[in-house]
N, C-alpha and C. Protein backbone atom coordinates (compact mmCIF):
# COMPACT_ATOMS: atom_id res chain seq x y z
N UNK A 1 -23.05 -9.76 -17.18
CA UNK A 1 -21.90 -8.88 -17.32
C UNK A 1 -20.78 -9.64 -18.01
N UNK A 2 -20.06 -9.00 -19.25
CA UNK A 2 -19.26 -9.89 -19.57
C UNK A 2 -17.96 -9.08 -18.83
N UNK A 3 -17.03 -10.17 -18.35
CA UNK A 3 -15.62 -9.71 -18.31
C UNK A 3 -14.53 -10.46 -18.60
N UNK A 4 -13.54 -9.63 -19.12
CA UNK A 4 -12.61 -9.85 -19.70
C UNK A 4 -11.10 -9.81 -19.17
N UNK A 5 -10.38 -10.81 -18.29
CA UNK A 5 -9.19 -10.47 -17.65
C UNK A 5 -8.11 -11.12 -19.16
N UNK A 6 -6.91 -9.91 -18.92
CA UNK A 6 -5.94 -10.08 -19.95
C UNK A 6 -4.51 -9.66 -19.16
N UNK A 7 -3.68 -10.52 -19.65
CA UNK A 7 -1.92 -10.50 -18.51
C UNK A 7 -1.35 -9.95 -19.92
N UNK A 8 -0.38 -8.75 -19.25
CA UNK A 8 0.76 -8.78 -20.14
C UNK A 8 1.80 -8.58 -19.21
N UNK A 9 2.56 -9.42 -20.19
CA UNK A 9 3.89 -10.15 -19.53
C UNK A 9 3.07 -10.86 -18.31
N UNK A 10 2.67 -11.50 -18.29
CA UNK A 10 1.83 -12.28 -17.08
C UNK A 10 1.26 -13.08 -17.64
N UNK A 11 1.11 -14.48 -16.70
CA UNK A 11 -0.08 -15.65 -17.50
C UNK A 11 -0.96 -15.42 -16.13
N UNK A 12 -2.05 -15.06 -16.63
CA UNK A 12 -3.49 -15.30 -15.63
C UNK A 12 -3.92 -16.54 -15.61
N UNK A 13 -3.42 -17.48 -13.91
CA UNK A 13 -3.31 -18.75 -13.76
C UNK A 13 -5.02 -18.73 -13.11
N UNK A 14 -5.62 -19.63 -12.96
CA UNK A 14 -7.21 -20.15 -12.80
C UNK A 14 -6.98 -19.04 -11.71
N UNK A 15 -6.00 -19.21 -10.29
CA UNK A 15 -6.20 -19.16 -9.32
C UNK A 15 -6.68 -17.20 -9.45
N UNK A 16 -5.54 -16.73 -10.22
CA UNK A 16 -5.57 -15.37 -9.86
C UNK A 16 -7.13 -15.34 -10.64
N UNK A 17 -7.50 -15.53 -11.92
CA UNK A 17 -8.45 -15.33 -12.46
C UNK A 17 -9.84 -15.18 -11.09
N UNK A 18 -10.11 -16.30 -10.60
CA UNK A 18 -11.03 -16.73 -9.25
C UNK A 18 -10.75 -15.61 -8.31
N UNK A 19 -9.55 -15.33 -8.28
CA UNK A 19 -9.47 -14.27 -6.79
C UNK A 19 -10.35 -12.70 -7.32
N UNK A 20 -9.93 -12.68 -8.67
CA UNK A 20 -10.03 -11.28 -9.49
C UNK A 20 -11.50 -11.37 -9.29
N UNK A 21 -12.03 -12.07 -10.07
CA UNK A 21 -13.76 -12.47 -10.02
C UNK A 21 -14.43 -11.99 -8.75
N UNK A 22 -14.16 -12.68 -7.69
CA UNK A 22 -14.73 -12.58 -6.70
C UNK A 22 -14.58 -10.89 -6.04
N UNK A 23 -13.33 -10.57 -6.23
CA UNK A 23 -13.27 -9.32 -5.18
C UNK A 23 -14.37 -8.40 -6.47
N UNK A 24 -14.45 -8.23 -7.56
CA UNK A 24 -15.27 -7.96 -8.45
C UNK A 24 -16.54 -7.76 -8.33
N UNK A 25 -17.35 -8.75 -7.54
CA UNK A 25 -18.69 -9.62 -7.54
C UNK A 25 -19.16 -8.45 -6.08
N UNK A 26 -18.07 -7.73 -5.57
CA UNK A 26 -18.06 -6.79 -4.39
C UNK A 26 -18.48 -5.33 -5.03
N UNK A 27 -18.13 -5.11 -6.21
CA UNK A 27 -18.86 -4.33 -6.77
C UNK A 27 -19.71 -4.02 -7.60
N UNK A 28 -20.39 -5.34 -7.51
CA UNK A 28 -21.73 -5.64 -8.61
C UNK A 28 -22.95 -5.60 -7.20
N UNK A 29 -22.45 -6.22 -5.91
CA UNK A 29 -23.57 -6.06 -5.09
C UNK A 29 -23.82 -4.19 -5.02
N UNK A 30 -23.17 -3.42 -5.28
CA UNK A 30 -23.56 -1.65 -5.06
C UNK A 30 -24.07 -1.46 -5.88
N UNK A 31 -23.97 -2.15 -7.38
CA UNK A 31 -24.32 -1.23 -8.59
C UNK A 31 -24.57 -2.48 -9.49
N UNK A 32 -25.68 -2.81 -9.90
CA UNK A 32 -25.91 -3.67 -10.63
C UNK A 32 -26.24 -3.32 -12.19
N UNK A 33 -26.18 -2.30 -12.53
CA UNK A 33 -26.31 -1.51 -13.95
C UNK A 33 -24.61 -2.04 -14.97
N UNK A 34 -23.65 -2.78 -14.21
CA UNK A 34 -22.58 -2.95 -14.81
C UNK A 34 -22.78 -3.69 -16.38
N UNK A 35 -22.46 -3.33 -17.64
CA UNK A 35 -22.43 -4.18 -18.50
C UNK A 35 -21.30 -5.23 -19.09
N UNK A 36 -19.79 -4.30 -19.27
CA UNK A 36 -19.00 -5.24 -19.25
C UNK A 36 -17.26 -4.73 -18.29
N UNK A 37 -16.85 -5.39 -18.44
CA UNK A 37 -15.98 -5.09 -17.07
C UNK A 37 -14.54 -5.81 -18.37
N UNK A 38 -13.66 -4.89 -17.92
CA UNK A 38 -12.08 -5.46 -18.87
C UNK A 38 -10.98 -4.85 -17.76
N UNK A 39 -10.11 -5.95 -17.31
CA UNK A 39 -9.11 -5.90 -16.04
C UNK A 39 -8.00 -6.14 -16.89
N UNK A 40 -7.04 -5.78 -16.71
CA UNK A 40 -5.56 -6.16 -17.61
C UNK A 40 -4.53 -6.24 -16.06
N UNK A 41 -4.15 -7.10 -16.45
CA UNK A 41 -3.02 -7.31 -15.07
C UNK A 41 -1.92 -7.25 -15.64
N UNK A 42 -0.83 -6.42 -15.15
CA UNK A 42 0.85 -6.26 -15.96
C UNK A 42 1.96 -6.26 -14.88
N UNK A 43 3.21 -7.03 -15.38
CA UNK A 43 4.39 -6.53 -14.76
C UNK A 43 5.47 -5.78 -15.05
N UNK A 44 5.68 -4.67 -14.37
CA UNK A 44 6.64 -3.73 -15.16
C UNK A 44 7.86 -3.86 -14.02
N UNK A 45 8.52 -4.24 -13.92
CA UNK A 45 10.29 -4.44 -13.47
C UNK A 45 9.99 -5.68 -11.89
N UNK A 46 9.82 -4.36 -11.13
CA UNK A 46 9.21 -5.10 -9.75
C UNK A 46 8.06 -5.02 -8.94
N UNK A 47 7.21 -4.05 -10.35
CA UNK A 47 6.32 -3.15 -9.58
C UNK A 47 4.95 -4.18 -10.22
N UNK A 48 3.89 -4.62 -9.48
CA UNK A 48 2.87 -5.45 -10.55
C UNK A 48 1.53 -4.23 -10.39
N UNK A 49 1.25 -4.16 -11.62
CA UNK A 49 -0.37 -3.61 -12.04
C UNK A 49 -1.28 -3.96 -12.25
N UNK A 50 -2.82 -3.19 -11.66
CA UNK A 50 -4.23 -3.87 -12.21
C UNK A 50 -4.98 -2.94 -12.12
N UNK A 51 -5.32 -2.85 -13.49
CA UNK A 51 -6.32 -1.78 -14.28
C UNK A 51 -7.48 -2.42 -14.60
N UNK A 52 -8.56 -1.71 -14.43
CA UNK A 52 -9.73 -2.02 -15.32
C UNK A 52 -10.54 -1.16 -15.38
N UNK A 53 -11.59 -1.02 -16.46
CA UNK A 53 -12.17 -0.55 -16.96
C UNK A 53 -13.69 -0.99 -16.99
N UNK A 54 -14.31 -0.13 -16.30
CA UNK A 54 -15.79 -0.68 -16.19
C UNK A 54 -17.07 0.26 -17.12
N UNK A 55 -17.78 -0.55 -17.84
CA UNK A 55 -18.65 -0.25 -19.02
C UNK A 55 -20.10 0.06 -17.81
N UNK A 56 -20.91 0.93 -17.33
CA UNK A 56 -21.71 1.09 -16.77
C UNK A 56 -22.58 2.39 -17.90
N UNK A 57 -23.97 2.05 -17.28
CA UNK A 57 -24.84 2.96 -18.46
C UNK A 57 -24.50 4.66 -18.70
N UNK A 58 -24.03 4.98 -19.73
CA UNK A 58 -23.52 6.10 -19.67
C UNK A 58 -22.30 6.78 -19.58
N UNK A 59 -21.53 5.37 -18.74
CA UNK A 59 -20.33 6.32 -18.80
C UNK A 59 -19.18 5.32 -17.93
N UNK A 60 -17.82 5.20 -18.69
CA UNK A 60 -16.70 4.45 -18.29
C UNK A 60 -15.76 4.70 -17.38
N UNK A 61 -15.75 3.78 -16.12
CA UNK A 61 -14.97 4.25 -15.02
C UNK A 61 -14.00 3.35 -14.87
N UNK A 62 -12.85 3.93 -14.79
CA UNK A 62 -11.31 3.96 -15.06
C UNK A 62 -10.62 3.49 -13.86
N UNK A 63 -10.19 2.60 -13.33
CA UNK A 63 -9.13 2.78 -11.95
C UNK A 63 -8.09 1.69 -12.19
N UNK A 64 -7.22 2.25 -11.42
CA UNK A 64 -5.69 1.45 -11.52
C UNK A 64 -4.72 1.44 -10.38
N UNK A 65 -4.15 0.46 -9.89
CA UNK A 65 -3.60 -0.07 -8.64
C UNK A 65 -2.20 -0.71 -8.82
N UNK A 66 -1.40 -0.17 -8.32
CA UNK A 66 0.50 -0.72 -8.50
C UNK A 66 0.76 -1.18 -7.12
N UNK A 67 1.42 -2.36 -7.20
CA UNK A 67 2.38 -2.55 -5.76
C UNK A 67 3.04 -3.71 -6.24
N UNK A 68 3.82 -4.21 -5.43
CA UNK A 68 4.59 -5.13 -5.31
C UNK A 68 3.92 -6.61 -5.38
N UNK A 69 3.00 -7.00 -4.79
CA UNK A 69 2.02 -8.30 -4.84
C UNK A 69 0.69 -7.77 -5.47
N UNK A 70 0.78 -9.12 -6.55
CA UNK A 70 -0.07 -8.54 -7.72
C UNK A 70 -1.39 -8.63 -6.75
N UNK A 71 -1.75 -9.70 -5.74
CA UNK A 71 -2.92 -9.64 -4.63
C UNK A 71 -3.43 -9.01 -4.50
N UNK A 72 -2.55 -7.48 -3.84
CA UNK A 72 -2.26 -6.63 -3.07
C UNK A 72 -2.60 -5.20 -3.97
N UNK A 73 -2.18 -5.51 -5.13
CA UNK A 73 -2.86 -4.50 -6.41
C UNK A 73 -4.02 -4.55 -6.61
N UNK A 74 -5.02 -6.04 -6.95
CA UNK A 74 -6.35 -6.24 -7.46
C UNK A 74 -7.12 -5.70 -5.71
N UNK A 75 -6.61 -5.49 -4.50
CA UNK A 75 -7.26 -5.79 -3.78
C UNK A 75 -7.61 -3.86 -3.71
N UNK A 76 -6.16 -3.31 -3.84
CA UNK A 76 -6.29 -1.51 -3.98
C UNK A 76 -7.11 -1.24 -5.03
N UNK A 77 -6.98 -2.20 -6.05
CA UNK A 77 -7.79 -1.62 -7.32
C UNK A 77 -9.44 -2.05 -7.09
N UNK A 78 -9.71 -2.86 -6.46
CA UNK A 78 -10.89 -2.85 -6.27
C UNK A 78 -11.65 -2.05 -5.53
N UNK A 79 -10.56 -1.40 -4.48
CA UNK A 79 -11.05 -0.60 -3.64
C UNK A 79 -11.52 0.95 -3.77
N UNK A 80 -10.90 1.41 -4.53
CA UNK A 80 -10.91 2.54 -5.52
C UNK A 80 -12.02 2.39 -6.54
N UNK A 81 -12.08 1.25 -7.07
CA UNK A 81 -13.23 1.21 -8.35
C UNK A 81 -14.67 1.09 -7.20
N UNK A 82 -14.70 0.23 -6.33
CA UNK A 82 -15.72 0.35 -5.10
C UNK A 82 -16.24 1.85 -4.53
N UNK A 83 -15.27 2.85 -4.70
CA UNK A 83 -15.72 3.73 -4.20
C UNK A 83 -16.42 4.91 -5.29
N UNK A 84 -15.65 4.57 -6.44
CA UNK A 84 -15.94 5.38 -7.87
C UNK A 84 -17.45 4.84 -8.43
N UNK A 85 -17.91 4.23 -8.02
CA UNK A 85 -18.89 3.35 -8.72
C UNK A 85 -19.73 3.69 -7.48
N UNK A 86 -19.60 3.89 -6.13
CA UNK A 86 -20.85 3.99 -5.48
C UNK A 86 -20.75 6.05 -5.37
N UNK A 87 -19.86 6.43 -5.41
CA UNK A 87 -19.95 7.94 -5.97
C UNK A 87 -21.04 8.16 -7.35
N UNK A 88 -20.79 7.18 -8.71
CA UNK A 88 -21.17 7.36 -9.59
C UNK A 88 -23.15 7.02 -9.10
N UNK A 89 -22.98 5.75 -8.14
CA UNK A 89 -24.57 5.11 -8.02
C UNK A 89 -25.06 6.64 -7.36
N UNK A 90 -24.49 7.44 -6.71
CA UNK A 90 -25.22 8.11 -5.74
C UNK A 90 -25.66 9.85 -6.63
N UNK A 91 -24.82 9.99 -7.85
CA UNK A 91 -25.04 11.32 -8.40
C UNK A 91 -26.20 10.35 -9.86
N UNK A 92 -26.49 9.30 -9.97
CA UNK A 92 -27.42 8.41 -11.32
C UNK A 92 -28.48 8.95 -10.06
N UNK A 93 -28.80 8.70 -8.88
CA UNK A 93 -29.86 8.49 -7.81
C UNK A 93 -30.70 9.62 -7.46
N UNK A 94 -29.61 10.55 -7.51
CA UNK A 94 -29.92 11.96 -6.78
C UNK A 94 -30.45 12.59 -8.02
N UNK A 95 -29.48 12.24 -9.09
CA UNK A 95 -30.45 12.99 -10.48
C UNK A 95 -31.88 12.42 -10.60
N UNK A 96 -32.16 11.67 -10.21
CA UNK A 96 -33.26 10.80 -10.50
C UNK A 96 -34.28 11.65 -10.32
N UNK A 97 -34.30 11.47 -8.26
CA UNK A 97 -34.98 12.47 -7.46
C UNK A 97 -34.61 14.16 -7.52
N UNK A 98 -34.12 14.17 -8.10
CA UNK A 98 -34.01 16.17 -8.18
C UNK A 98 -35.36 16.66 -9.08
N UNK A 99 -36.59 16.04 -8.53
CA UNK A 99 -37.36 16.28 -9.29
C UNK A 99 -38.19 18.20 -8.77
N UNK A 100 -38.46 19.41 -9.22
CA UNK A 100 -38.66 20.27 -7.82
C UNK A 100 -39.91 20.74 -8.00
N UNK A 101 -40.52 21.40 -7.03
CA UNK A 101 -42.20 21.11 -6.54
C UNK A 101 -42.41 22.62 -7.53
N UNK A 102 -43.73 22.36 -7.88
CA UNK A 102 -44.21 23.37 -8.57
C UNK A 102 -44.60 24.39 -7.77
N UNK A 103 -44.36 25.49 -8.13
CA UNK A 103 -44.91 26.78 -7.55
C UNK A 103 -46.23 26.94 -7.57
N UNK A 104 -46.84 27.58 -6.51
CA UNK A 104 -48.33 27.61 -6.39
C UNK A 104 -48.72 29.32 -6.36
């Protein structure tokens, strides 16, 4: 999976980079079809943001997280993309099996 973290108005120091990664690696154990993953972390006055954008087969899922501790953002934003991504694993699954029995 490639990913791509990018700060505006922000320098993405090792540490945050490592924290981002890992809470990440939480939604590769649900769905391992991920191809590339792009997080942008921003500060707008007092409020800090973290968006990303996840490349999965078929189709791009979007989530985004504001608060006050940028932590505290990657940790909402992960949580939200965690749940969008095992919604998405469960309608890829069910299409799979919607296979229906032939009439006799």
């Amino acid at each position: 999976m490639n990913l791509n973290i990018t700060g505006h108005h922000i320098e993405v120091t090792p540490a945050i980079r490592d924290y981002t990664t890992g809470k990440l690696d939480r939604v590769l154990r649900h769905f391992d079809q991920v191809t590339s993953a792009h997080v942008i972390l921003s500060v707008e006055k007092l409020q800090q943001k973290a968006e990303v954008t996840l490349h999965v087969k078929g189709k791009d899922i979007f989530a985004d997280a504001i608060d006050a501790d940028l932590y505290a953002a990657i940790d909402l934003l992960v949580d939200k993309l965690d749940r969008q991504v095992l919604k998405h694993k469960g309608k890829v699954s069910n299409h799979a099996h919607d296979k229906r029995l032939p009439i006799e």
